[in-house]
N, C-alpha and C. Protein backbone atom coordinates (compact mmCIF):
# COMPACT_ATOMS: atom_id res chain seq x y z
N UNK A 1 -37.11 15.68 -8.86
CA UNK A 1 -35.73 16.12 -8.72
C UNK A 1 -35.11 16.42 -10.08
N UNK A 2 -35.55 15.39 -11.29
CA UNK A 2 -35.26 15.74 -12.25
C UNK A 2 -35.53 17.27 -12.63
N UNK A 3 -36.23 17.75 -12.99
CA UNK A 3 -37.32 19.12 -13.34
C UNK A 3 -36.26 20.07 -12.48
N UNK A 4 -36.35 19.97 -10.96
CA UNK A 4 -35.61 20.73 -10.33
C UNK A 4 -34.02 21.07 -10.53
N UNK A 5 -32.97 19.87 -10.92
CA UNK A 5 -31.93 19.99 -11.31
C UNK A 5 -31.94 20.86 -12.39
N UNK A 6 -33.07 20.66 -13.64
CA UNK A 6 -32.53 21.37 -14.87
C UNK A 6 -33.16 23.34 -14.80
N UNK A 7 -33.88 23.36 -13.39
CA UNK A 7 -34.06 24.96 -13.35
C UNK A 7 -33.06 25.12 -12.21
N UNK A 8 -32.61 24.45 -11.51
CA UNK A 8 -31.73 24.91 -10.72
C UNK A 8 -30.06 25.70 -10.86
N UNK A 9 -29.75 26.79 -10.18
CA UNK A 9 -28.72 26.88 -10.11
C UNK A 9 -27.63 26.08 -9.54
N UNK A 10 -26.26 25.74 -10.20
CA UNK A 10 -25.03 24.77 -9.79
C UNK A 10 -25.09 24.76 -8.47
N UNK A 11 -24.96 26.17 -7.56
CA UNK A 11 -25.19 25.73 -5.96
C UNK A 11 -26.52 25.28 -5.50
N UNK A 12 -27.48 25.72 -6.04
CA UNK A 12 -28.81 25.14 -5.67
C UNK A 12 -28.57 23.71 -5.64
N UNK A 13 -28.34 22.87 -6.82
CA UNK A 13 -28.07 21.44 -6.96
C UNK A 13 -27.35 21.04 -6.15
N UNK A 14 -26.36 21.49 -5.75
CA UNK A 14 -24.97 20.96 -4.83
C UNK A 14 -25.99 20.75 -3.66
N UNK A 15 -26.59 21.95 -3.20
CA UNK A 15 -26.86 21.77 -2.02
C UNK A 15 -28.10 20.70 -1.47
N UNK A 16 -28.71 20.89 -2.72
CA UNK A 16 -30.16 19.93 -2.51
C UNK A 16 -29.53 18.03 -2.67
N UNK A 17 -28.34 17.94 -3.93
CA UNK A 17 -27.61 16.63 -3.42
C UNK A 17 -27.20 16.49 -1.95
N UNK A 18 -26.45 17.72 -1.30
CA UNK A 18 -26.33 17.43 0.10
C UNK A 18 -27.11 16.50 0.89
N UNK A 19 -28.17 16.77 0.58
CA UNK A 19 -29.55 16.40 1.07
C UNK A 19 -29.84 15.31 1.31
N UNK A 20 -29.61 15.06 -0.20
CA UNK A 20 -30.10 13.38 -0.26
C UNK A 20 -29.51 12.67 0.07
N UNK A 21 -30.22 11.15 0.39
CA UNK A 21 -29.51 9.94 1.06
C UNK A 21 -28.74 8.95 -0.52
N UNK A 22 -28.44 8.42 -0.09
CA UNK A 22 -27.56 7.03 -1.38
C UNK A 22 -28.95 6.72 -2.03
N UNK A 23 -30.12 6.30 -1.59
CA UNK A 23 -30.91 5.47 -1.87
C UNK A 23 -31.51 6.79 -2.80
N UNK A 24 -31.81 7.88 -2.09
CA UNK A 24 -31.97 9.25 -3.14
C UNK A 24 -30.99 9.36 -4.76
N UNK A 25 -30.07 9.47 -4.41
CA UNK A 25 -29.20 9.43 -5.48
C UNK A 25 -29.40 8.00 -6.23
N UNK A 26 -29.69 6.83 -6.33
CA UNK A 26 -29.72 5.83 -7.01
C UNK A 26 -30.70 6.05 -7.52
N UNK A 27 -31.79 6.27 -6.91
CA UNK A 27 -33.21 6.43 -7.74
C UNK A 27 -32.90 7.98 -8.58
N UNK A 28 -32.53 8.92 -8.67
CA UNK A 28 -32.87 10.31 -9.28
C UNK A 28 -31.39 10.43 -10.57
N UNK A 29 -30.29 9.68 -9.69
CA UNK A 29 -29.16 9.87 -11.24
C UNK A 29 -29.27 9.95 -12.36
N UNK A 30 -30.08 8.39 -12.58
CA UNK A 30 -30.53 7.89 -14.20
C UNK A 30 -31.68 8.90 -14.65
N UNK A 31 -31.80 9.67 -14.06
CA UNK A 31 -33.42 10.76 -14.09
C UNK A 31 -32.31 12.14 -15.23
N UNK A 32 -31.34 11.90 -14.06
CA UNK A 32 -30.75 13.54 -14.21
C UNK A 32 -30.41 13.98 -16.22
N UNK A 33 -30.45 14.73 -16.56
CA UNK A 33 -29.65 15.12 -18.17
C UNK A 33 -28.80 15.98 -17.74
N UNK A 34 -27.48 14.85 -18.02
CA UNK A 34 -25.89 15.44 -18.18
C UNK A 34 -26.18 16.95 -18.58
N UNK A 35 -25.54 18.12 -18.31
CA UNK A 35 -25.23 19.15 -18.02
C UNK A 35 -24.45 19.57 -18.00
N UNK A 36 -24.23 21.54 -17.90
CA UNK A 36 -23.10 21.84 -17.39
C UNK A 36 -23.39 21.78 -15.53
N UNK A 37 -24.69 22.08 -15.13
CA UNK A 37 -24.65 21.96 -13.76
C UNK A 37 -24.45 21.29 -13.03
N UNK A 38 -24.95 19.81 -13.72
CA UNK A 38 -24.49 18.73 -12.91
C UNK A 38 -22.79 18.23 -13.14
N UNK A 39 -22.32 18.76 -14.19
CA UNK A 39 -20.89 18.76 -14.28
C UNK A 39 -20.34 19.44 -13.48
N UNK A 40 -20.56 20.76 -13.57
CA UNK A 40 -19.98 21.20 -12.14
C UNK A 40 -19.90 21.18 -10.57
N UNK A 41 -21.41 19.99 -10.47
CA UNK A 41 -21.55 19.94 -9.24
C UNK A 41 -20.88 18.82 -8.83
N UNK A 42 -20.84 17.66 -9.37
CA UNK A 42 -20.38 16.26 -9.11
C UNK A 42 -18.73 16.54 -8.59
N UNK A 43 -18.14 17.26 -9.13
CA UNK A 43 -16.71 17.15 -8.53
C UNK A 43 -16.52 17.91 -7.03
N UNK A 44 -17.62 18.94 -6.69
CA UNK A 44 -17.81 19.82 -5.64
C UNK A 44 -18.53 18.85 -4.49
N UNK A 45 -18.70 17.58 -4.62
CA UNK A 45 -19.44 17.04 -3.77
C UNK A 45 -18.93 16.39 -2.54
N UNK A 46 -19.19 16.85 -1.67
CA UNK A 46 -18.39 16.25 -0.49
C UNK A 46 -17.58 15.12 -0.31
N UNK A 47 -16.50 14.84 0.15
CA UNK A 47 -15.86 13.33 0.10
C UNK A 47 -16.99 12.38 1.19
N UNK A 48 -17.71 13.06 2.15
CA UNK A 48 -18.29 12.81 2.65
C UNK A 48 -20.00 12.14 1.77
N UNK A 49 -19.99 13.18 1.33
CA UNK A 49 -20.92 13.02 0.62
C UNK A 49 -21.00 11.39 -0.19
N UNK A 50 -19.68 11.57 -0.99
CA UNK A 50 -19.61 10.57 -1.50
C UNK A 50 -19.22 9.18 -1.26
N UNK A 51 -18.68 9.42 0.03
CA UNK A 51 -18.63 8.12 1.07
C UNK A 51 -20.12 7.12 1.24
N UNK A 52 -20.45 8.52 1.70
CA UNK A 52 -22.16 7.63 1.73
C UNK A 52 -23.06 7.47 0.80
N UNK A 53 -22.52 7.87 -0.10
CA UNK A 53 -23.29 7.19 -1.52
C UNK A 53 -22.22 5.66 -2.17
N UNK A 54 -21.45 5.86 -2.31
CA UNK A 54 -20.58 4.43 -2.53
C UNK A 54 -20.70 2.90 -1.68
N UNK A 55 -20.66 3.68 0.10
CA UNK A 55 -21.42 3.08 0.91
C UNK A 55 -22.86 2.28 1.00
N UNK A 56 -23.79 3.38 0.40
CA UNK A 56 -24.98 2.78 0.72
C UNK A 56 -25.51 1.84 -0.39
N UNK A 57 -24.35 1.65 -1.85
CA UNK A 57 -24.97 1.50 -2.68
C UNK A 57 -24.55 -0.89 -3.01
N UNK A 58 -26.10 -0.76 -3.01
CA UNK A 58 -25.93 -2.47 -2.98
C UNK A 58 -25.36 -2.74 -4.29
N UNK A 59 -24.69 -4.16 -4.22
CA UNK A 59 -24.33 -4.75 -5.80
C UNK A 59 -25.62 -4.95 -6.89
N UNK A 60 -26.97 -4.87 -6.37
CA UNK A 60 -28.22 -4.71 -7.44
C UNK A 60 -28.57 -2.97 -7.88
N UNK A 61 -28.17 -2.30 -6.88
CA UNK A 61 -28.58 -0.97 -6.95
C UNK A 61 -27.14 -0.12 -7.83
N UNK A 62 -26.30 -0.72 -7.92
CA UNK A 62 -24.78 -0.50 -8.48
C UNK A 62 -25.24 -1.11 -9.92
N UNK A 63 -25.24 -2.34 -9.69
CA UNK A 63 -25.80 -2.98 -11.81
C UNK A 63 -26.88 -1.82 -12.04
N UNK A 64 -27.83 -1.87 -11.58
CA UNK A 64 -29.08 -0.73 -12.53
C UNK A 64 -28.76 0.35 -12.70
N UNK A 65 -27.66 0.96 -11.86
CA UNK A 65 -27.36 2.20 -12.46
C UNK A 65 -26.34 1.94 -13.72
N UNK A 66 -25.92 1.00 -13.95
CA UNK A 66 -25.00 0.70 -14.66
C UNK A 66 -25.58 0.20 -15.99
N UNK A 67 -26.75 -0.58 -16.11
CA UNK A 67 -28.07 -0.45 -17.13
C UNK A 67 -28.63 0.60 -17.46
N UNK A 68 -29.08 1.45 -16.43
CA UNK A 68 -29.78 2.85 -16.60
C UNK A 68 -28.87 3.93 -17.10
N UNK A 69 -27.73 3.99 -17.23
CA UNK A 69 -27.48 5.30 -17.32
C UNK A 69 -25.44 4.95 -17.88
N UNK A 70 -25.13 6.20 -18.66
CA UNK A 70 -23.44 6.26 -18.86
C UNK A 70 -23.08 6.22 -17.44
N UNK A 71 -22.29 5.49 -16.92
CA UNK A 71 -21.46 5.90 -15.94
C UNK A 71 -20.25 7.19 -15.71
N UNK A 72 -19.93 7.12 -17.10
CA UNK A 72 -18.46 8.02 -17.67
C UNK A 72 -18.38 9.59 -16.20
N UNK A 73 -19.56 9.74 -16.43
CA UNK A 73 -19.29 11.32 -15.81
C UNK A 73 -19.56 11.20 -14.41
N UNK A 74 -19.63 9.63 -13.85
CA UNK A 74 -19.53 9.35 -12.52
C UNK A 74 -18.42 9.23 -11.85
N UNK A 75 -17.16 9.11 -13.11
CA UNK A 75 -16.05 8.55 -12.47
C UNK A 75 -15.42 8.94 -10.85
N UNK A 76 -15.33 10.27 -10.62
CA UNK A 76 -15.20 10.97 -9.20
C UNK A 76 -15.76 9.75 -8.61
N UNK A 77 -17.19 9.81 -8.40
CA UNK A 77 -17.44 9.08 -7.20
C UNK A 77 -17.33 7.30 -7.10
N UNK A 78 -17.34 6.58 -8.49
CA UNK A 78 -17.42 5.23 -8.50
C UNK A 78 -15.61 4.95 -8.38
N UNK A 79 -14.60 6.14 -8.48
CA UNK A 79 -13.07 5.46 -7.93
C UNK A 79 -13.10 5.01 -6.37
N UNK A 80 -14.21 5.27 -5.54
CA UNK A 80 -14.24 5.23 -3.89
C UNK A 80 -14.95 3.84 -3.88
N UNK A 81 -15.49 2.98 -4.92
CA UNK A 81 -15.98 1.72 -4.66
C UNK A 81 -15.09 0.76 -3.96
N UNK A 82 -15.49 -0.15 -3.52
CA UNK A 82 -14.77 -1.05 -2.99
C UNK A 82 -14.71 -2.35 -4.02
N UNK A 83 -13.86 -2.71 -3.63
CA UNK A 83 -13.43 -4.37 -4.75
C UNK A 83 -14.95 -5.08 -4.71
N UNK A 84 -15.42 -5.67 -2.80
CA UNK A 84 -16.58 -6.59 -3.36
C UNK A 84 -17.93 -5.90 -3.69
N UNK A 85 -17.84 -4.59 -3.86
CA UNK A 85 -19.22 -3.78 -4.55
C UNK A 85 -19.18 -3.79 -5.88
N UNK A 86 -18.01 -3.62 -6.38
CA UNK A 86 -17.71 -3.91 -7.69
C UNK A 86 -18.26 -5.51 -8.18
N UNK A 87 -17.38 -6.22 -7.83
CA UNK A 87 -17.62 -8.00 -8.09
C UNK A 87 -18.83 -7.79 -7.70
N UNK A 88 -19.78 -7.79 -6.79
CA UNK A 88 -20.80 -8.00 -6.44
C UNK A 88 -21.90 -7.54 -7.86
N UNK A 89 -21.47 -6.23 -8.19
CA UNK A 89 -22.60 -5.68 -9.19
C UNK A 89 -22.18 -6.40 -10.26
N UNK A 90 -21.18 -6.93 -10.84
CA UNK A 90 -20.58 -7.52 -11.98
C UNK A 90 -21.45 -9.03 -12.09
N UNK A 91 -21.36 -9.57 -10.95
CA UNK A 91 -21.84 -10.69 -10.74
C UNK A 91 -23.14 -10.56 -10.97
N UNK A 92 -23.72 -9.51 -10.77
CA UNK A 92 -25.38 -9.04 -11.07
C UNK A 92 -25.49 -9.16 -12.49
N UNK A 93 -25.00 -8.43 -13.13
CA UNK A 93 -24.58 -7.99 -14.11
C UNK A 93 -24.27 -9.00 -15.30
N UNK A 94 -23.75 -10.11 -15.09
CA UNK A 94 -23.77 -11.43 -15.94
C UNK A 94 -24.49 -12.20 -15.12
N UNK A 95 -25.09 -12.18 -14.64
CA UNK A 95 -25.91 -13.07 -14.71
C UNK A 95 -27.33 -12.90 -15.07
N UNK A 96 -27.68 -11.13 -15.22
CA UNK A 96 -28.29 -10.88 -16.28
C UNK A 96 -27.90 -10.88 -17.46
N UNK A 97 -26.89 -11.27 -17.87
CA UNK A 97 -26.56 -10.98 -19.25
C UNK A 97 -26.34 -9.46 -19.57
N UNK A 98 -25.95 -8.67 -18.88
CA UNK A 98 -26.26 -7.68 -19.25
C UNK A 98 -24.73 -6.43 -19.55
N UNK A 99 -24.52 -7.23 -20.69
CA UNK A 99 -23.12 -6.94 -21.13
C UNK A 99 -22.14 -5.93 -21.38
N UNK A 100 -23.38 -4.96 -22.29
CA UNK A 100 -23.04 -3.62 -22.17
C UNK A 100 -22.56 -2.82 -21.23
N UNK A 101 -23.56 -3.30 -20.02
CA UNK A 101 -23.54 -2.37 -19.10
C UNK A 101 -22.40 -3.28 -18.16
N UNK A 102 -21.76 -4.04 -18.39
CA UNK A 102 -20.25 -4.08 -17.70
C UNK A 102 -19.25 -3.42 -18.65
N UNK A 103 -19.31 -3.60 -20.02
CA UNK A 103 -18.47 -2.54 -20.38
C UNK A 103 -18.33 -1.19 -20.48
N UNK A 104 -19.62 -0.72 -19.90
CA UNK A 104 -19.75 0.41 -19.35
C UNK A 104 -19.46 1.03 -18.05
N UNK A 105 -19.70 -0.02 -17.52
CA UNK A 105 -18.86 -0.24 -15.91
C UNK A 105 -17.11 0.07 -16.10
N UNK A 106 -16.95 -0.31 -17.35
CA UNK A 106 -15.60 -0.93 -16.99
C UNK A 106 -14.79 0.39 -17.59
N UNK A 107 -16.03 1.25 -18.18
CA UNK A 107 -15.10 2.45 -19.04
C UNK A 107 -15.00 3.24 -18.39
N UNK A 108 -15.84 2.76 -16.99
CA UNK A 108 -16.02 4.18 -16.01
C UNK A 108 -14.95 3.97 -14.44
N UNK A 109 -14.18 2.98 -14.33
CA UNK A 109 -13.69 2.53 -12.98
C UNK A 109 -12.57 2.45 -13.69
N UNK A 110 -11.86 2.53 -12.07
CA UNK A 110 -10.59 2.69 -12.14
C UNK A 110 -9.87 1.51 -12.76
N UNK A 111 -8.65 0.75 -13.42
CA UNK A 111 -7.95 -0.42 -13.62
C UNK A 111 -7.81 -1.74 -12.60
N UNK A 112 -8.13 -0.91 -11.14
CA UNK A 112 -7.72 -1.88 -10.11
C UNK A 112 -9.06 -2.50 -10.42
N UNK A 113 -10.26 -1.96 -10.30
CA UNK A 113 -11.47 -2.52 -10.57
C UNK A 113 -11.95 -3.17 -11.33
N UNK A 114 -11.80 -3.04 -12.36
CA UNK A 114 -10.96 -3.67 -13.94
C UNK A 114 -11.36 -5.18 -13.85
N UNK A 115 -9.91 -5.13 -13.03
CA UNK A 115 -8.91 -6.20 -12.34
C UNK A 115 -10.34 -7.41 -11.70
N UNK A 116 -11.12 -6.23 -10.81
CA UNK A 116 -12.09 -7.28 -10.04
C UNK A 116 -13.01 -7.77 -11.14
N UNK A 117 -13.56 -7.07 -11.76
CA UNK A 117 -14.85 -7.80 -12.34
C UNK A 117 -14.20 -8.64 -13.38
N UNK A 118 -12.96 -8.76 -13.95
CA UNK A 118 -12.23 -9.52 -14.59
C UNK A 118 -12.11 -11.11 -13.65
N UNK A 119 -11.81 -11.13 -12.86
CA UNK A 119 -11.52 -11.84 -12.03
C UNK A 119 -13.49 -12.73 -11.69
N UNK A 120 -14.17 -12.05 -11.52
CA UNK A 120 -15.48 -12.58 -11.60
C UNK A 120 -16.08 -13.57 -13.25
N UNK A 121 -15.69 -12.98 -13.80
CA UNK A 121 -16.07 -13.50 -15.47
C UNK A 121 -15.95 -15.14 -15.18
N UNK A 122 -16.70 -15.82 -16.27
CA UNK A 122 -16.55 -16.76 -17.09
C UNK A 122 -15.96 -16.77 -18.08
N UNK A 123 -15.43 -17.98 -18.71
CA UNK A 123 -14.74 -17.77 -19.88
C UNK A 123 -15.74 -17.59 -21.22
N UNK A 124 -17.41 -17.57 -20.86
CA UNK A 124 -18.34 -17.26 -21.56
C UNK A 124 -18.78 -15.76 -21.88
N UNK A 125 -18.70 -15.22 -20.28
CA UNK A 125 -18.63 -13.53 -20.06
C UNK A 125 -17.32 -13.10 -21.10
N UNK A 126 -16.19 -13.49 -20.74
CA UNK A 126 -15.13 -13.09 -21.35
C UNK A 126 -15.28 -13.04 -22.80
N UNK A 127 -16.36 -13.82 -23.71
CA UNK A 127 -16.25 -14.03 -24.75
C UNK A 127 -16.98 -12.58 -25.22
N UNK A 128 -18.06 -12.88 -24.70
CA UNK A 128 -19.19 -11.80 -24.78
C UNK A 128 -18.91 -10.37 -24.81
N UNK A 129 -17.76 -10.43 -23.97
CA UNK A 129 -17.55 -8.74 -23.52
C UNK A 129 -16.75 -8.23 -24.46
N UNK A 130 -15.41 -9.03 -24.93
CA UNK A 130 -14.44 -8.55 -25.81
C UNK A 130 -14.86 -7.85 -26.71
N UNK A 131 -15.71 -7.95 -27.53
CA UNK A 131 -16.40 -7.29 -28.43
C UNK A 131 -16.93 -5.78 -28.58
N UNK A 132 -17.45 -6.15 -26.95
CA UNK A 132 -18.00 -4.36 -26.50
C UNK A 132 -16.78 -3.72 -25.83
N UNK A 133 -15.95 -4.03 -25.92
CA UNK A 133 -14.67 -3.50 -25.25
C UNK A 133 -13.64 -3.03 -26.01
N UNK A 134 -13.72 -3.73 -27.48
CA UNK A 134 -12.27 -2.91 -28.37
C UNK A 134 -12.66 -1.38 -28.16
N UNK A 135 -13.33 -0.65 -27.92
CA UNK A 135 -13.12 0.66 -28.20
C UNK A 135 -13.31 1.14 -26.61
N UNK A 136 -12.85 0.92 -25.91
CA UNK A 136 -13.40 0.72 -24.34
C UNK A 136 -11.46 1.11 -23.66
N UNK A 137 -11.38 2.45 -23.06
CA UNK A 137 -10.54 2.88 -21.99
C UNK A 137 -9.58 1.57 -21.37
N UNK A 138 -11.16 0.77 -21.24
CA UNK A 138 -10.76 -0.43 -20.04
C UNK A 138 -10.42 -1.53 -20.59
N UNK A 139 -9.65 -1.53 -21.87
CA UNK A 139 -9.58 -2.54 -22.65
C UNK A 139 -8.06 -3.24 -22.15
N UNK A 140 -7.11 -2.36 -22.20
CA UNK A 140 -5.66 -2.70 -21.93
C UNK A 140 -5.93 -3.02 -20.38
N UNK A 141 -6.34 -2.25 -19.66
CA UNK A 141 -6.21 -3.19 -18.45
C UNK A 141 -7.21 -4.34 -17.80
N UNK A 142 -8.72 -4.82 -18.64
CA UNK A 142 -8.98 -5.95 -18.71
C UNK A 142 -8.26 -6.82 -19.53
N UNK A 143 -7.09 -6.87 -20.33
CA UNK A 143 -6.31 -7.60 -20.95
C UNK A 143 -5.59 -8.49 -19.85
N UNK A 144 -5.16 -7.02 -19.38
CA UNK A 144 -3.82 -7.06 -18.72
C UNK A 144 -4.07 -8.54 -16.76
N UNK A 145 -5.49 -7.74 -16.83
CA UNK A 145 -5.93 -8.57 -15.52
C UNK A 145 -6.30 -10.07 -16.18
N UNK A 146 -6.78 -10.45 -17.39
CA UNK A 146 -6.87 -11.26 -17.69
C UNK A 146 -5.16 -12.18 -17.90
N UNK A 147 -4.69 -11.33 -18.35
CA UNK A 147 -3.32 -12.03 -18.68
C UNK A 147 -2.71 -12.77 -17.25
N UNK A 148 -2.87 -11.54 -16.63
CA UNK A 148 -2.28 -11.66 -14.68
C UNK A 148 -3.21 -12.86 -14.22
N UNK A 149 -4.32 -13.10 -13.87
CA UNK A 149 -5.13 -14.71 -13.98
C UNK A 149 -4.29 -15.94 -14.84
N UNK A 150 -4.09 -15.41 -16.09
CA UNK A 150 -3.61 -16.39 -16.88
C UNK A 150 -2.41 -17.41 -16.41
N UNK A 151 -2.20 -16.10 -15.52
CA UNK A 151 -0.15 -16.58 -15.21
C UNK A 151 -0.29 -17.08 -13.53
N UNK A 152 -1.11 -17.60 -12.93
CA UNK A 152 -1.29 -17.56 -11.43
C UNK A 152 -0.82 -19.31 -11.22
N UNK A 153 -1.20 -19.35 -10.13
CA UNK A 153 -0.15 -21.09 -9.43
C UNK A 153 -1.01 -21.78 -10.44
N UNK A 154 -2.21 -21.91 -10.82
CA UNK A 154 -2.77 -23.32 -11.46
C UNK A 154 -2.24 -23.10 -13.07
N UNK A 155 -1.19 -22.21 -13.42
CA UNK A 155 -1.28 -22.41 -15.15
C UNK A 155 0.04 -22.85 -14.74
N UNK A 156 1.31 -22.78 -13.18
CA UNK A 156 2.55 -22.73 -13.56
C UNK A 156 2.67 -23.97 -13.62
């Protein structure tokens, strides 16, 4: 699929993503080289489409793409995640240690989401991450969710 994306034309690609299932797309993403085709195709992709890729995608199959690959130019489709797919992959995700790739997570999702995998951390994760995060989108509003924790019934 790789090979094929980079001779393919923008509708060729669109249509052959049609195609594929979630479990297709998890395995071939981290394959793909960012483009203009695949730039143009990712925003053309069905809401449908992308239902069932957000859908099908487990909290282990969500972390490896999040190891494997920038998220950044996923954003379209990873704003349709849900809160416990998020926590779920986060939770994957430290407990591999695998730090980067939550602040990579975190440069690529929306603030509400932010919010969740913030809410998952340790105060060990928390230590870990700050670091990979000063230059990170998702910095002010992992602050901000951290702060909002800070202030909840057990600190008043």
């Amino acid at each position: 699929m790789a090979e094929f994306a980079r001779a393919v034309t923008p509708d060729g690609l669109l249509a052959a993503l049609d195609q594929a299932t979630a479990a297709d797309l998890v395995e071939v993403l981290p394959l793909l080289e960012w483009g203009p085709a695949l730039e143009e195709v990712l925003p053309r992709l069905s809401p449908e489409k992308i239902d069932g890729v957000v859908s099908g995608l487990t909290a282990a199959q969500l972390a490896d793409l999040a190891i494997a690959m920038d998220l950044q130019p996923l954003q379209p489709i990873l704003e349709s995640l849900s809160d416990e797919a998020v926590s779920g992959a986060v939770r994957e995700l430290f407990a591999r240690e695998e730090y980067a790739a939550v602040a990579g997570l975190a440069g690529a999702v929306p603030p509400r989401l932010i919010a969740v995998a913030v809410e998952v951390a340790t105060p060990a994760d928390v230590e870990a991450m700050l670091p990979l995060l000063q230059d990170s989108p998702g910095l002010d509003a992992a602050l901000a969710a951290l702060s909002a924790n800070d202030q909840g019934p057990a600190s008043a």
